[in-house]
C-alpha atoms as a PDB file:
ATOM      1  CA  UNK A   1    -212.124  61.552  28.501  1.00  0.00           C
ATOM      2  CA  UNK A   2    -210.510  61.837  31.703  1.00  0.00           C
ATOM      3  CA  UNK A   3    -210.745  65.686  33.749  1.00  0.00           C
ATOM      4  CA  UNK A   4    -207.583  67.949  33.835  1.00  0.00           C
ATOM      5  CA  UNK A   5    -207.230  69.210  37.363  1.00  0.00           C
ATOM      6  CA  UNK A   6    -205.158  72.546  38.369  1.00  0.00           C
ATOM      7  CA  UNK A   7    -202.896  70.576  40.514  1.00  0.00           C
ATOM      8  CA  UNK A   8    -201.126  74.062  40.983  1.00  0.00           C
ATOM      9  CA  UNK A   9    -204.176  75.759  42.593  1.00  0.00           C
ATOM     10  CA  UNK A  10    -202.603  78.033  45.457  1.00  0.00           C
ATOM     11  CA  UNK A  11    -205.088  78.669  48.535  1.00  0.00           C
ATOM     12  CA  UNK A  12    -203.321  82.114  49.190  1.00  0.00           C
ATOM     13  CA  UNK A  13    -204.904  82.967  46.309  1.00  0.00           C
ATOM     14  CA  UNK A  14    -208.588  83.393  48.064  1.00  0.00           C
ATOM     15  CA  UNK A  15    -206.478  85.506  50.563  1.00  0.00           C
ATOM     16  CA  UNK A  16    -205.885  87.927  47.925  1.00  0.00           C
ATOM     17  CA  UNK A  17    -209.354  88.180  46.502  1.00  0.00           C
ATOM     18  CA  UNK A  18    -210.716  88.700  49.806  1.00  0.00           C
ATOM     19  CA  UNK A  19    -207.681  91.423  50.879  1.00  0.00           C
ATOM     20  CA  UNK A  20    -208.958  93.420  47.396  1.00  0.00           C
ATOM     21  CA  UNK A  21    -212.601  92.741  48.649  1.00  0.00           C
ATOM     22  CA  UNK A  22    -212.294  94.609  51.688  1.00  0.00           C
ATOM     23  CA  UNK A  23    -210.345  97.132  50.284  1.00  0.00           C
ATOM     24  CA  UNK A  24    -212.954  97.994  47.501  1.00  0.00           C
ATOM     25  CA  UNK A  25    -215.573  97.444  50.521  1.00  0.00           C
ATOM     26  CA  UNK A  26    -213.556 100.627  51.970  1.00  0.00           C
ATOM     27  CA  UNK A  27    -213.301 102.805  48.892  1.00  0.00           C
ATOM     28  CA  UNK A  28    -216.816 102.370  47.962  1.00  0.00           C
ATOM     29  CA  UNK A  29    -217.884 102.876  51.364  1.00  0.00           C
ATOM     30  CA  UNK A  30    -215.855 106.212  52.995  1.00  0.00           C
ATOM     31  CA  UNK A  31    -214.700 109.479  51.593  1.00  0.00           C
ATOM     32  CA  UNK A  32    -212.840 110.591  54.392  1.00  0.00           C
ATOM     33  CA  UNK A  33    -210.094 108.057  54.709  1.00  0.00           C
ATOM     34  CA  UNK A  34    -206.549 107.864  56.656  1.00  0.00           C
ATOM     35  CA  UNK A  35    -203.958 105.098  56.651  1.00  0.00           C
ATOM     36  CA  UNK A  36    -201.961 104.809  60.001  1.00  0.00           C
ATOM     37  CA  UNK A  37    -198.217 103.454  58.377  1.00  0.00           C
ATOM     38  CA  UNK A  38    -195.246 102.582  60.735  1.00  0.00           C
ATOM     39  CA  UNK A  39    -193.464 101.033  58.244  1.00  0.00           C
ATOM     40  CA  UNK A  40    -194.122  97.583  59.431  1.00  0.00           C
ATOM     41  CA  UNK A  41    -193.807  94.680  57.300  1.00  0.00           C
ATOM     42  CA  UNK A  42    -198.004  94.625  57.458  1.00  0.00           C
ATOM     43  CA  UNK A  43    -198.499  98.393  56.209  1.00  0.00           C
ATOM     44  CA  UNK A  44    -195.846  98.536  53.638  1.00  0.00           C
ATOM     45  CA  UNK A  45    -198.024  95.428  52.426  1.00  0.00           C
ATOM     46  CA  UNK A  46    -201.234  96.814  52.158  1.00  0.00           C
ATOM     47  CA  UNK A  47    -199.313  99.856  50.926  1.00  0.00           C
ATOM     48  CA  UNK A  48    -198.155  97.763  47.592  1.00  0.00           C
ATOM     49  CA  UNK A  49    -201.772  97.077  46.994  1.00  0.00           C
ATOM     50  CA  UNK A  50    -202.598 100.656  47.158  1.00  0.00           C
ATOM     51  CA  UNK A  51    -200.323 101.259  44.777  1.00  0.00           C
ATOM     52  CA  UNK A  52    -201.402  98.449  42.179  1.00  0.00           C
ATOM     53  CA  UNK A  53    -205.071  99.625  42.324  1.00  0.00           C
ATOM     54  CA  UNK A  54    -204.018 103.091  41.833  1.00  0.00           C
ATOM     55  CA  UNK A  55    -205.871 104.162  45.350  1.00  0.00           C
ATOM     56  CA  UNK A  56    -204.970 108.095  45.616  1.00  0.00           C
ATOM     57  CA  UNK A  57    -207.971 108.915  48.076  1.00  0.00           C
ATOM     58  CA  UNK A  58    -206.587 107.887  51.080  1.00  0.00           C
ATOM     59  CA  UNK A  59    -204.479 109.827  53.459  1.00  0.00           C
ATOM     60  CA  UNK A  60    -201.101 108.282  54.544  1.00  0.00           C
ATOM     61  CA  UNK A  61    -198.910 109.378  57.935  1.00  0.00           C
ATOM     62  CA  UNK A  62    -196.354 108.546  59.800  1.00  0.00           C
ATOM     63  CA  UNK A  63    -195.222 109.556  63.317  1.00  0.00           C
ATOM     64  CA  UNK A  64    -192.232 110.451  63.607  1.00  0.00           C
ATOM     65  CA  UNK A  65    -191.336 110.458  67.380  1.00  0.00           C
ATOM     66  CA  UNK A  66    -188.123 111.484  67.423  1.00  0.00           C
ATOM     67  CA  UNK A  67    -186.571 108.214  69.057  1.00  0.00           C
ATOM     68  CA  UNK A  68    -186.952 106.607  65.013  1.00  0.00           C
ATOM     69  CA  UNK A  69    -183.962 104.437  63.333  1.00  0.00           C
ATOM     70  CA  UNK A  70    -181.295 105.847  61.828  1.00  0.00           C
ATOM     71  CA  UNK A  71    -183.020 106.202  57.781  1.00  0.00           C
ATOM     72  CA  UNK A  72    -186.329 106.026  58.426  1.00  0.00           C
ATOM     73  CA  UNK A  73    -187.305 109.376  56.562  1.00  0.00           C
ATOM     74  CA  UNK A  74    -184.624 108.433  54.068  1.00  0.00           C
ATOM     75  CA  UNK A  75    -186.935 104.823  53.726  1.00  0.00           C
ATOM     76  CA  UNK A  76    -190.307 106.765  53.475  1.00  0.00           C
ATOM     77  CA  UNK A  77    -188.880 109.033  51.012  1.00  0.00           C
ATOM     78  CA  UNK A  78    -187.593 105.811  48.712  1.00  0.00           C
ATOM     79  CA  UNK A  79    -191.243 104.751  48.976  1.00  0.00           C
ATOM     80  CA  UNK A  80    -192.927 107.807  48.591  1.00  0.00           C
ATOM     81  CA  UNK A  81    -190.777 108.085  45.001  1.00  0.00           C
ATOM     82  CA  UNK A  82    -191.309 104.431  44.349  1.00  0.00           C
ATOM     83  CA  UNK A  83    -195.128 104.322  44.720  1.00  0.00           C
ATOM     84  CA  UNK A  84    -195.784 108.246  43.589  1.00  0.00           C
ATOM     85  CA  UNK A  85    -197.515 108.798  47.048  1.00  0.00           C
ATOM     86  CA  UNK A  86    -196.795 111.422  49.870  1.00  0.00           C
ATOM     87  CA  UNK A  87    -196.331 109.631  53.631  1.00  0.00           C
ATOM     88  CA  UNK A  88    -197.254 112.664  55.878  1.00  0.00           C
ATOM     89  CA  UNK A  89    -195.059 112.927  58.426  1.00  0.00           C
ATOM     90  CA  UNK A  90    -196.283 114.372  62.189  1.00  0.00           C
ATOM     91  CA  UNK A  91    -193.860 114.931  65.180  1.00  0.00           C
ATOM     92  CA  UNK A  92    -194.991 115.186  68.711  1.00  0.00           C
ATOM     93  CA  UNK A  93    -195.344 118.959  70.835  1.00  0.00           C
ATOM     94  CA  UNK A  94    -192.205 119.422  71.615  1.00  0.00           C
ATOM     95  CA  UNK A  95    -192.894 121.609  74.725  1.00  0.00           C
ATOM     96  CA  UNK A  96    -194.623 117.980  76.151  1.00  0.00           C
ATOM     97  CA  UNK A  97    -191.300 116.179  75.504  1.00  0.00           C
ATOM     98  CA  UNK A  98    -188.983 118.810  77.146  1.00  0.00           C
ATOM     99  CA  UNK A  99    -191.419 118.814  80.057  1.00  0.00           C
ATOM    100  CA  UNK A 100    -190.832 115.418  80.342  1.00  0.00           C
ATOM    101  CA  UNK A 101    -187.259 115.180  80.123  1.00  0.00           C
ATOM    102  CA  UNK A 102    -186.831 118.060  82.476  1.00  0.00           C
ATOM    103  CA  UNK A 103    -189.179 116.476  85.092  1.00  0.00           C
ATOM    104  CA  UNK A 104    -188.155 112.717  84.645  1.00  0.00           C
ATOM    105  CA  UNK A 105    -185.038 112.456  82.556  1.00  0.00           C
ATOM    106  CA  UNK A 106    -184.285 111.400  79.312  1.00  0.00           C
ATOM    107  CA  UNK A 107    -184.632 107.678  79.841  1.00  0.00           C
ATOM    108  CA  UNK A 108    -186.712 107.392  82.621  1.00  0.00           C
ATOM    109  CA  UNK A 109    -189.211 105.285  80.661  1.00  0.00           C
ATOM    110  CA  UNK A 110    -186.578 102.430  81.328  1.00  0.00           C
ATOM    111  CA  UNK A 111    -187.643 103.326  85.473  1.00  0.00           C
ATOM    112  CA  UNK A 112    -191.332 101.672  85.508  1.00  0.00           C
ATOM    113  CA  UNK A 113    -194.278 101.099  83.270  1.00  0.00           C
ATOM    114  CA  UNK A 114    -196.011 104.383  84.215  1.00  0.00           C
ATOM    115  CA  UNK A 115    -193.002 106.278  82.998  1.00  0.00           C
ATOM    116  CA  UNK A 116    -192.543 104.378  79.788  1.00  0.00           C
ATOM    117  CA  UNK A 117    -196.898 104.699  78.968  1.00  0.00           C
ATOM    118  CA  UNK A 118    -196.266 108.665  79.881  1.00  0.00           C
ATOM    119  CA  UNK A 119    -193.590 108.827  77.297  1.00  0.00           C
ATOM    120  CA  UNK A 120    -195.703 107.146  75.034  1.00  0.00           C
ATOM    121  CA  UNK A 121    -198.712 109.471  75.011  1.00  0.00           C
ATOM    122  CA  UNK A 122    -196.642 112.246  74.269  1.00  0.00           C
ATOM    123  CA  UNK A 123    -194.396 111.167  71.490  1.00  0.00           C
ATOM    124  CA  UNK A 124    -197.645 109.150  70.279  1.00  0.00           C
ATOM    125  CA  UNK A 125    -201.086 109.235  71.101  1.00  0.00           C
ATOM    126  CA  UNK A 126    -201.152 113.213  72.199  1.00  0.00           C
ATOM    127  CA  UNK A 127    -200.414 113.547  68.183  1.00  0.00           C
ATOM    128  CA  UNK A 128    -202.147 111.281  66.829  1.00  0.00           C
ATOM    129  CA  UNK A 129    -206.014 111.626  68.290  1.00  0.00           C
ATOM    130  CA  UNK A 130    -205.069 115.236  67.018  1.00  0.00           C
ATOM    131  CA  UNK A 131    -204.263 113.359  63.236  1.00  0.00           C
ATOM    132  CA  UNK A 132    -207.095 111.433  63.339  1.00  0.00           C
ATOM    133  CA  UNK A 133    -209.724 113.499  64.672  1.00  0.00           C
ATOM    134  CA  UNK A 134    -211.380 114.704  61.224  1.00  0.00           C
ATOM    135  CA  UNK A 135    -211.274 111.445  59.635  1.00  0.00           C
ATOM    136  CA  UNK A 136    -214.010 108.806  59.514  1.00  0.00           C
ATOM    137  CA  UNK A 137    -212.315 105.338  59.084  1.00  0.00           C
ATOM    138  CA  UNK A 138    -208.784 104.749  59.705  1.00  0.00           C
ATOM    139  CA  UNK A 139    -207.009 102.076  58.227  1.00  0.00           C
ATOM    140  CA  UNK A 140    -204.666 100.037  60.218  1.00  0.00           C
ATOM    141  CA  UNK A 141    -201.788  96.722  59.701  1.00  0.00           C
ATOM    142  CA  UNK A 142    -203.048  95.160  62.760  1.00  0.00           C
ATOM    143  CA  UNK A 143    -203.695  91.698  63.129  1.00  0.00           C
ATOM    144  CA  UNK A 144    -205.344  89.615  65.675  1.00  0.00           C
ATOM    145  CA  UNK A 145    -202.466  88.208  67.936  1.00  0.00           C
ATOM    146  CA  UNK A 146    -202.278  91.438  68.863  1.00  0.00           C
ATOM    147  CA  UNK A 147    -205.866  92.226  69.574  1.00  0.00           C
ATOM    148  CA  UNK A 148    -208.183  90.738  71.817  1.00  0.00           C
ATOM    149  CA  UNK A 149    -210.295  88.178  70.354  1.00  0.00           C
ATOM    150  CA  UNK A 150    -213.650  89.646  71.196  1.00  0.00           C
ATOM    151  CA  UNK A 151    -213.012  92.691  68.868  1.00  0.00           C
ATOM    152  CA  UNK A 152    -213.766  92.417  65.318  1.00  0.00           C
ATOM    153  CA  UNK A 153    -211.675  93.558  62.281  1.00  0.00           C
ATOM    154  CA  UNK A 154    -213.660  96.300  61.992  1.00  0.00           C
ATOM    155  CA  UNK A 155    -214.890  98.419  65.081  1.00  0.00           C
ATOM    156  CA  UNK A 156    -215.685 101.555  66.057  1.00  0.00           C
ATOM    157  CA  UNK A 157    -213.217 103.285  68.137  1.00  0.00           C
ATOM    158  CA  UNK A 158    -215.238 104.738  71.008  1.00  0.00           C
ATOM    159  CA  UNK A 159    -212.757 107.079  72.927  1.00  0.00           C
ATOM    160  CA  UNK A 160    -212.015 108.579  69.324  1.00  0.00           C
ATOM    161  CA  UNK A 161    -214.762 108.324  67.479  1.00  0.00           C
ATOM    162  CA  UNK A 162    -213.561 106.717  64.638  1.00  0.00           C
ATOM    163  CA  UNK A 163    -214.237 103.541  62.959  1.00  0.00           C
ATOM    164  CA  UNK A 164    -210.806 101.309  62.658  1.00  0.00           C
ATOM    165  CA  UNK A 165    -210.515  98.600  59.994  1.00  0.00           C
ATOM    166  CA  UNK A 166    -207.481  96.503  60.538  1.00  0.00           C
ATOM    167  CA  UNK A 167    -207.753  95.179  57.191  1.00  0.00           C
ATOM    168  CA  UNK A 168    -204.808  92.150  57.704  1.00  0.00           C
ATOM    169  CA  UNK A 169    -207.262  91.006  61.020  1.00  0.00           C
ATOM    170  CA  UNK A 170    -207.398  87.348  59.736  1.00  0.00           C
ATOM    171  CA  UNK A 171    -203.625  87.213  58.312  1.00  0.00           C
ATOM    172  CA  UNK A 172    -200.961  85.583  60.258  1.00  0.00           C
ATOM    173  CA  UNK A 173    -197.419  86.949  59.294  1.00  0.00           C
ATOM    174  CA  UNK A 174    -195.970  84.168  57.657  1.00  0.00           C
ATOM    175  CA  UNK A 175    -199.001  84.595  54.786  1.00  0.00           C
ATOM    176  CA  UNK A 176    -197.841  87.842  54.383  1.00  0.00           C
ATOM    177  CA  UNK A 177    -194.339  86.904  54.227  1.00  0.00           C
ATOM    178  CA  UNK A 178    -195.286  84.597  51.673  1.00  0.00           C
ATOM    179  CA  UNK A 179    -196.448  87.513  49.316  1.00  0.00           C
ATOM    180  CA  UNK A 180    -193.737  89.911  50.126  1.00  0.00           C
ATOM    181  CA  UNK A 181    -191.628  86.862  48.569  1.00  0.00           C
ATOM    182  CA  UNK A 182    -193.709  86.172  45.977  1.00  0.00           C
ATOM    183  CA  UNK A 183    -194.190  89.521  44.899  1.00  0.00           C
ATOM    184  CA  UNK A 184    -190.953  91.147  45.925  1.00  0.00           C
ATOM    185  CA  UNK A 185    -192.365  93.752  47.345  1.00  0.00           C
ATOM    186  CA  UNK A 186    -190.243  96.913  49.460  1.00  0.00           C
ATOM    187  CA  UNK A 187    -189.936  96.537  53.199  1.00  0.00           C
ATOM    188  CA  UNK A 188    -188.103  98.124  56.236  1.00  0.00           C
ATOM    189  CA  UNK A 189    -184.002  97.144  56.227  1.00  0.00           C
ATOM    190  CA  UNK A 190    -184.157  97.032  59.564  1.00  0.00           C
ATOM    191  CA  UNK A 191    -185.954  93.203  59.244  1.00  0.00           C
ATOM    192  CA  UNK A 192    -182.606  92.179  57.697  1.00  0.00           C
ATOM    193  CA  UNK A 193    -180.973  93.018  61.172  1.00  0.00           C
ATOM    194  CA  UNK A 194    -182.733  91.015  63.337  1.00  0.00           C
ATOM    195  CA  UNK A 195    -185.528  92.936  63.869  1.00  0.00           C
ATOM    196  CA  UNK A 196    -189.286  91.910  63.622  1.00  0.00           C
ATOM    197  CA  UNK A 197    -191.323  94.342  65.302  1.00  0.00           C
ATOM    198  CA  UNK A 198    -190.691  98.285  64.457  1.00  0.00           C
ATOM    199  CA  UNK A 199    -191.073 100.772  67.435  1.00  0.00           C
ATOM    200  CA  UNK A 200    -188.900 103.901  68.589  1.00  0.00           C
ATOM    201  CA  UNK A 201    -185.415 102.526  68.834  1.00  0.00           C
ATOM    202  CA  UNK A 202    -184.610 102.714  72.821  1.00  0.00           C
ATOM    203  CA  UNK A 203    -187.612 100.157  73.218  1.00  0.00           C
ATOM    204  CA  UNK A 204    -186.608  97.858  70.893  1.00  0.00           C
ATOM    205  CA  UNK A 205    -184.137  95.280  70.450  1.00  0.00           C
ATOM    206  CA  UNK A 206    -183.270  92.260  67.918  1.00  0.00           C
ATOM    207  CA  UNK A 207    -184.478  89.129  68.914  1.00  0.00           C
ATOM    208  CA  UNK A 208    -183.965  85.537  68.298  1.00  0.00           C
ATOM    209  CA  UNK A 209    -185.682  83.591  65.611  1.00  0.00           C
ATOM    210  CA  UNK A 210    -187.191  81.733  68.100  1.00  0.00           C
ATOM    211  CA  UNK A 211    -188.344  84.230  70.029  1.00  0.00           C
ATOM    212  CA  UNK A 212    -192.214  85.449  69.578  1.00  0.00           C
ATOM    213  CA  UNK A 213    -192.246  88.735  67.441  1.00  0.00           C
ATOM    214  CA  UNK A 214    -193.487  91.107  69.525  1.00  0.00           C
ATOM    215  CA  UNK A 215    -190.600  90.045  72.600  1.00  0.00           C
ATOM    216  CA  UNK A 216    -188.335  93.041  70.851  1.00  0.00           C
ATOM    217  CA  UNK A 217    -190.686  95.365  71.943  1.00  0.00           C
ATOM    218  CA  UNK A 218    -190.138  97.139  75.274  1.00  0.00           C
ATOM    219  CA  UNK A 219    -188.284  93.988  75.821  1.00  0.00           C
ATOM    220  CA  UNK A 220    -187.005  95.356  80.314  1.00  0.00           C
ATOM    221  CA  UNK A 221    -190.831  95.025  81.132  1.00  0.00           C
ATOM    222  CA  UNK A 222    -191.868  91.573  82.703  1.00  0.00           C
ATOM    223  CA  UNK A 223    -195.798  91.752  81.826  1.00  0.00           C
ATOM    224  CA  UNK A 224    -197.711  90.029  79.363  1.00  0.00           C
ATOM    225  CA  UNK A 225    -197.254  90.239  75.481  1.00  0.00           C
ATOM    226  CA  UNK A 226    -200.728  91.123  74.954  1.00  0.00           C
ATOM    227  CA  UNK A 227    -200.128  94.213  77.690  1.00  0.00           C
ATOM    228  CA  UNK A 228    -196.772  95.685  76.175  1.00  0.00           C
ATOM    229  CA  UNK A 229    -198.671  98.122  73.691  1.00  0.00           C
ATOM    230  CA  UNK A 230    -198.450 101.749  73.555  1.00  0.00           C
ATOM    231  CA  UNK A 231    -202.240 102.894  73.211  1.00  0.00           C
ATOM    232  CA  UNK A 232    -202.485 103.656  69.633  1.00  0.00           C
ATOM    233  CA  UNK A 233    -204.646 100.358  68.835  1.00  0.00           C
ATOM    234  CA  UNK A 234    -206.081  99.692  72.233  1.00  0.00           C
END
């Protein structure tokens, strides 16, 4: 008698059971839990699978810097009602922004690199290590072509003192494309406009299909791809 074979055996498959594995790694492991969410393609991802195992332990935020898209608190309530969660939403010190504007102007980040990483810690970072500070894992969308390949997908966070688990370390975007497809799950509008990287809206601009995905980000600086970050997962 001759052997039947599953000739539709899908590989993405072991993705999956090893995406759930870390997550249950993570739930068994930590009480004290928060999810950084931009509203990227990768965290509204791992966000559907927080929703289908019913996860209600972890913390979720969102910074809203005040140079968002148009809709973005619109979005996050749409989620929020769609996957019976509450996205936190922080804003930076406002005092620190009209400090900023009154020494350097309201665009100056466009000036130099200095400017723009200045304008960066205070919409961003200043609020966030003040987010994060209480928590003792912090879940992240980050994946490895944007992180050095010495670090690991999960590290320990030295100037914060926090360990970071980038749970999508291993998954290039196409893979995840694959399951937002496949499983039609929610994301931003704004990929539908020729954006593929989400950041405040002066500092980034459609780009071409050809184009790599981060080249929308802070798109007037000349230095390397792997340089243009902000300092949140540095």
């Amino acid at each position: 008698m001759k052997k039947k074979y599953f000739s539709d055996f899908n590989p993405f498959f072991l993705k999956i059971l090893n995406f759930n594995y870390r997550i249950e790694y993570i739930l068994f492991n930590f009480k004290n839990i928060i999810f950084s969410n931009s509203l990227s393609f990768e965290d509204l991802f791992i966000l559907y699978f927080f929703y289908l195992k019913k996860v209600s332990n972890i913390n979720i935020f969102f910074l809203n810097t005040g140079k968002i898209f148009l809709n973005f608190i619109n979005f996050i309530n749409k989620i929020n009602k769609k996957y019976n969660i509450k996205i936190n939403i922080f804003f930076p010190n406002l005092f620190l922004i009209n400090k900023y504007i009154k020494k350097y102007n309201l665009n100056s980040f466009y000036n130099n690199i200095i400017l723009r990483k200045i304008c960066c810690f205070i919409r961003k970072l200043e609020i966030y290590n003040k987010i994060i500070y209480n928590f003792d894992i912090i879940i992240t969308g980050q994946r490895y072509n944007r992180i050095d390949y010495g670090k690991l997908n999960f590290n320990f966070d030295n100037s914060r003192k926090i360990i970071k688990y980038n749970l999508l370390y291993f998954w290039d975007y196409k893979d995840i494309f694959y399951f937002i497809e496949k499983f039609n799950i929610k994301i931003n509008y704004i990929y539908n406009y020729g954006y593929s990287s989400i950041g405040c809206e002066p500092c980034t601009k459609k780009i071409s299909s050809e184009e790599h995905i981060r080249n929308g980000r802070w798109w007037w600086e000349s230095s390397a791809k792997s340089k243009k970050e902000c300092g949140l997962h540095l």
